[in-house]
N, C-alpha and C. Protein backbone atom coordinates (compact mmCIF):
# COMPACT_ATOMS: atom_id res chain seq x y z
N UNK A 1 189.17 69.05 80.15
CA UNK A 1 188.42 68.40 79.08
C UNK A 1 188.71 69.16 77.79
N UNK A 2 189.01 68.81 76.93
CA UNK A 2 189.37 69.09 75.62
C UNK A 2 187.74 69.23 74.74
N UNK A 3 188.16 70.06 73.76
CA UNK A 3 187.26 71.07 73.24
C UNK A 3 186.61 69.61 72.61
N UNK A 4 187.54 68.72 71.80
CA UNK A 4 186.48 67.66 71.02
C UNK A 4 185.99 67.10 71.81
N UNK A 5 186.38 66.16 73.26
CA UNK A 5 185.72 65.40 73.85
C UNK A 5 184.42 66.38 74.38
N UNK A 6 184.33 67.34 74.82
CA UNK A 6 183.12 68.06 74.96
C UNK A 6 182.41 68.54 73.95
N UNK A 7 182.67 68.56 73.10
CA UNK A 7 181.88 68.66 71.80
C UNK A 7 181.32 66.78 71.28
N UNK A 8 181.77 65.99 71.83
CA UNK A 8 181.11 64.46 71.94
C UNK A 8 179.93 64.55 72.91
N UNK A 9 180.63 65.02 73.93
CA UNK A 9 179.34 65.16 74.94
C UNK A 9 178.23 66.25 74.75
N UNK A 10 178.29 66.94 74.18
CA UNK A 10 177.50 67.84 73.48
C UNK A 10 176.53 67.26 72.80
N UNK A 11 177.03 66.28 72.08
CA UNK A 11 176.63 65.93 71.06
C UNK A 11 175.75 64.36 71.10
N UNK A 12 176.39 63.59 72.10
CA UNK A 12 175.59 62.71 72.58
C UNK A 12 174.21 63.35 73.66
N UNK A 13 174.63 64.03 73.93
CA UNK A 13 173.09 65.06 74.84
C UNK A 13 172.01 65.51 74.12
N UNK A 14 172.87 65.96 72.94
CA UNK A 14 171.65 66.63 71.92
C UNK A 14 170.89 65.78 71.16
N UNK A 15 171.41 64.29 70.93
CA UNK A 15 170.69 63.07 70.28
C UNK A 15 169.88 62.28 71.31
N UNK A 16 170.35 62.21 72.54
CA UNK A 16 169.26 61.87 73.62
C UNK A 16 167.72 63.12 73.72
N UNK A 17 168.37 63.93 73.50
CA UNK A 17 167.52 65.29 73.63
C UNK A 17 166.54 65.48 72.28
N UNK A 18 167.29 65.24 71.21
CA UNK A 18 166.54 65.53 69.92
C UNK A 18 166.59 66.65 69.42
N UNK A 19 167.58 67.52 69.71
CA UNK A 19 168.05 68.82 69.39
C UNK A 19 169.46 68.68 69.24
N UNK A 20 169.88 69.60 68.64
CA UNK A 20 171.37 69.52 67.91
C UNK A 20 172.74 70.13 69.51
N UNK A 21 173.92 69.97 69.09
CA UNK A 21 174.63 70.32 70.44
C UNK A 21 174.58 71.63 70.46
N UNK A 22 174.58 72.64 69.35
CA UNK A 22 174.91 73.95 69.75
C UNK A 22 173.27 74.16 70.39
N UNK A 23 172.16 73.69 71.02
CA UNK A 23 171.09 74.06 71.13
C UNK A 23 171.42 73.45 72.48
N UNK A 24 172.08 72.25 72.84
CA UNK A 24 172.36 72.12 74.04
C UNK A 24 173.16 72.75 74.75
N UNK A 25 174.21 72.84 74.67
CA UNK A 25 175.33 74.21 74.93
C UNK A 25 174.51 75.64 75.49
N UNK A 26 173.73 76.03 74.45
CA UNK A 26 172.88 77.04 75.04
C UNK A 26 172.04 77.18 75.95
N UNK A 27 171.27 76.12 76.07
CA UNK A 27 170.25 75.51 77.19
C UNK A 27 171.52 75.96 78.23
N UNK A 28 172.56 75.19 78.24
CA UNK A 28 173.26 74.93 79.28
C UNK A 28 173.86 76.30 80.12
N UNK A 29 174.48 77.21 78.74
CA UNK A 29 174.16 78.64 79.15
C UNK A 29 173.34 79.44 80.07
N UNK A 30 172.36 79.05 79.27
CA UNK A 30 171.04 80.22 79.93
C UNK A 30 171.12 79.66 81.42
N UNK A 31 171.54 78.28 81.78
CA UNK A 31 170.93 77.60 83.26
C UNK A 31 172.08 78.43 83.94
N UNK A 32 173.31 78.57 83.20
CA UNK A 32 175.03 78.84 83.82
C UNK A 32 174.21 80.42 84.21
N UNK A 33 173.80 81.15 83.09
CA UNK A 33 173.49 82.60 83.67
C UNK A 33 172.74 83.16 84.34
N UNK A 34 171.59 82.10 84.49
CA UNK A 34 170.43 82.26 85.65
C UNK A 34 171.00 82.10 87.25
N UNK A 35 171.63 80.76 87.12
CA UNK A 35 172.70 80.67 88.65
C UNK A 35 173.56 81.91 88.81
N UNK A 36 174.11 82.62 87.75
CA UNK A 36 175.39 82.86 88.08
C UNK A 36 175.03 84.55 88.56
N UNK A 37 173.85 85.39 88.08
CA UNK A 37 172.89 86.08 88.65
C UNK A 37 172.61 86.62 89.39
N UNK A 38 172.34 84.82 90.13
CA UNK A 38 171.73 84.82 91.42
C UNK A 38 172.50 85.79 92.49
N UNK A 39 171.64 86.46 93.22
CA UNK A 39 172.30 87.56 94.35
C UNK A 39 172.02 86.73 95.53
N UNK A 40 171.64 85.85 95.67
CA UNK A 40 172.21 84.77 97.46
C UNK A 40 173.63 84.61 97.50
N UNK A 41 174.12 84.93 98.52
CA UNK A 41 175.25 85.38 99.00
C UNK A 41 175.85 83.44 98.85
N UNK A 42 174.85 82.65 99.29
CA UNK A 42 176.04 80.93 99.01
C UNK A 42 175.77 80.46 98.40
N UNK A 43 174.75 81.31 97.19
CA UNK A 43 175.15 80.67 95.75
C UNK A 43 176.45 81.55 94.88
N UNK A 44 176.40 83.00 95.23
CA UNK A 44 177.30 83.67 94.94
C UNK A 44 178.84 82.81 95.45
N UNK A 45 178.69 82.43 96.52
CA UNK A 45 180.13 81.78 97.21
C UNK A 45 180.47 80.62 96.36
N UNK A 46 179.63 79.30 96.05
CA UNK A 46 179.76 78.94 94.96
C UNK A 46 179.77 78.89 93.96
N UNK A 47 180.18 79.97 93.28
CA UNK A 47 180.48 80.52 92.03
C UNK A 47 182.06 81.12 91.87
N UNK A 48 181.92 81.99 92.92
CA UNK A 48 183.55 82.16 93.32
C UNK A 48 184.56 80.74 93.08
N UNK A 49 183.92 79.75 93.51
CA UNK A 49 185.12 78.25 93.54
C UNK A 49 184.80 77.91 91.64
N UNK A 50 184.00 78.07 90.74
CA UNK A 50 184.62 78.08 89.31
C UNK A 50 185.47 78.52 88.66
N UNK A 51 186.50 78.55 88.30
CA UNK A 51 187.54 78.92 87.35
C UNK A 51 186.82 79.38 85.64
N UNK A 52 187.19 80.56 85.63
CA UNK A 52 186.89 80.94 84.43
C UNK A 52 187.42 81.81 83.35
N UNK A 53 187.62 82.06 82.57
CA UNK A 53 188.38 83.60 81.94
C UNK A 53 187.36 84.49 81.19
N UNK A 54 186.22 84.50 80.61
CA UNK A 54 185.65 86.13 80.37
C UNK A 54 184.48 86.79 81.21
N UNK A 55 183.84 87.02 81.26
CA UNK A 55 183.02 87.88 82.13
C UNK A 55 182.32 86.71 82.68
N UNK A 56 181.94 85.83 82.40
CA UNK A 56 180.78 85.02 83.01
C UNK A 56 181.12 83.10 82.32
N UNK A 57 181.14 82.36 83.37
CA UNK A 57 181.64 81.01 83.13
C UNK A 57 181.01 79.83 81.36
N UNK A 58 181.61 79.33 80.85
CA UNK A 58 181.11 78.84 80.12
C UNK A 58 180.52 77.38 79.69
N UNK A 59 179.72 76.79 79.20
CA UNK A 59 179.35 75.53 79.69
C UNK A 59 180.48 74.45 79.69
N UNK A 60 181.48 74.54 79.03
CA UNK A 60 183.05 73.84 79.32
C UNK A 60 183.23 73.83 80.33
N UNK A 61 184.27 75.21 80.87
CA UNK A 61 184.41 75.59 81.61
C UNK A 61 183.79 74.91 83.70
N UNK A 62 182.45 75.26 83.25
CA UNK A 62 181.65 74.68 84.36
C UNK A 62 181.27 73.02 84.48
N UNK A 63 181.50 72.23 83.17
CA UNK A 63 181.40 70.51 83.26
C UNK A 63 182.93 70.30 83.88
N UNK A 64 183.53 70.91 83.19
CA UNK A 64 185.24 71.28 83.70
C UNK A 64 185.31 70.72 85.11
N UNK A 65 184.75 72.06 85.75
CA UNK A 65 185.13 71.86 86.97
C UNK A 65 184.01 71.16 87.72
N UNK A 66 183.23 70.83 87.68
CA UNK A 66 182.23 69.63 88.09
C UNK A 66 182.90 68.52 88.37
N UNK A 67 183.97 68.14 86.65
CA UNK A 67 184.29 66.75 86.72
C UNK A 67 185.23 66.76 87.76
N UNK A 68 186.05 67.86 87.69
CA UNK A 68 187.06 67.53 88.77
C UNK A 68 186.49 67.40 89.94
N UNK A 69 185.37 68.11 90.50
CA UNK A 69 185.02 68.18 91.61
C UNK A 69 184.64 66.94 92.25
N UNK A 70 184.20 66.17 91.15
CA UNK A 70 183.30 64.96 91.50
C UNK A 70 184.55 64.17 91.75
N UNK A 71 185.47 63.72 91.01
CA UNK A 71 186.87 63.45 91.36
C UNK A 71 187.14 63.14 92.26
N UNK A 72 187.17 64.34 92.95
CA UNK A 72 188.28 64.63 94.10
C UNK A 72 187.06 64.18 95.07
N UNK A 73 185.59 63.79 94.97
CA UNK A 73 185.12 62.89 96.29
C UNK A 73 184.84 61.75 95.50
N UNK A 74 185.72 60.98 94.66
CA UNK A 74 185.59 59.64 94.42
C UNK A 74 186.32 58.73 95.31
């Protein structure tokens, strides 16, 4: 997913929401860093299957691989 089309979806979320996208993005954060945290060993395991590059996944990143995921059981 490309940075503008997720910045659409950002942005259509935040007008359903009534808050702006960078306020959604963050929401989306805080949920990414509360899971990602988590010390249960098969939530930890599902975290391992995200693809990411800096210390901790980003809300891109994680719709990213959702979409594909959902995909691949369409």
């Amino acid at each position: 997913m490309r940075k503008r089309k997720f910045n659409k979806v950002m942005n259509t979320i935040g007008k359903g929401e009534g808050i702006s996208s960078k306020e959604v993005e963050k929401e989306i954060q805080i949920a990414i860093d509360s899971g990602f945290d988590n010390p249960d060993p098969a939530v930890r395991a599902e975290w391992e299957k995200v693809p990411f590059k800096g210390e901790r996944p980003t809300p891109q990143e994680v719709i990213e691989y959702l979409c594909k995921e959902m995909k691949k059981k369409q």
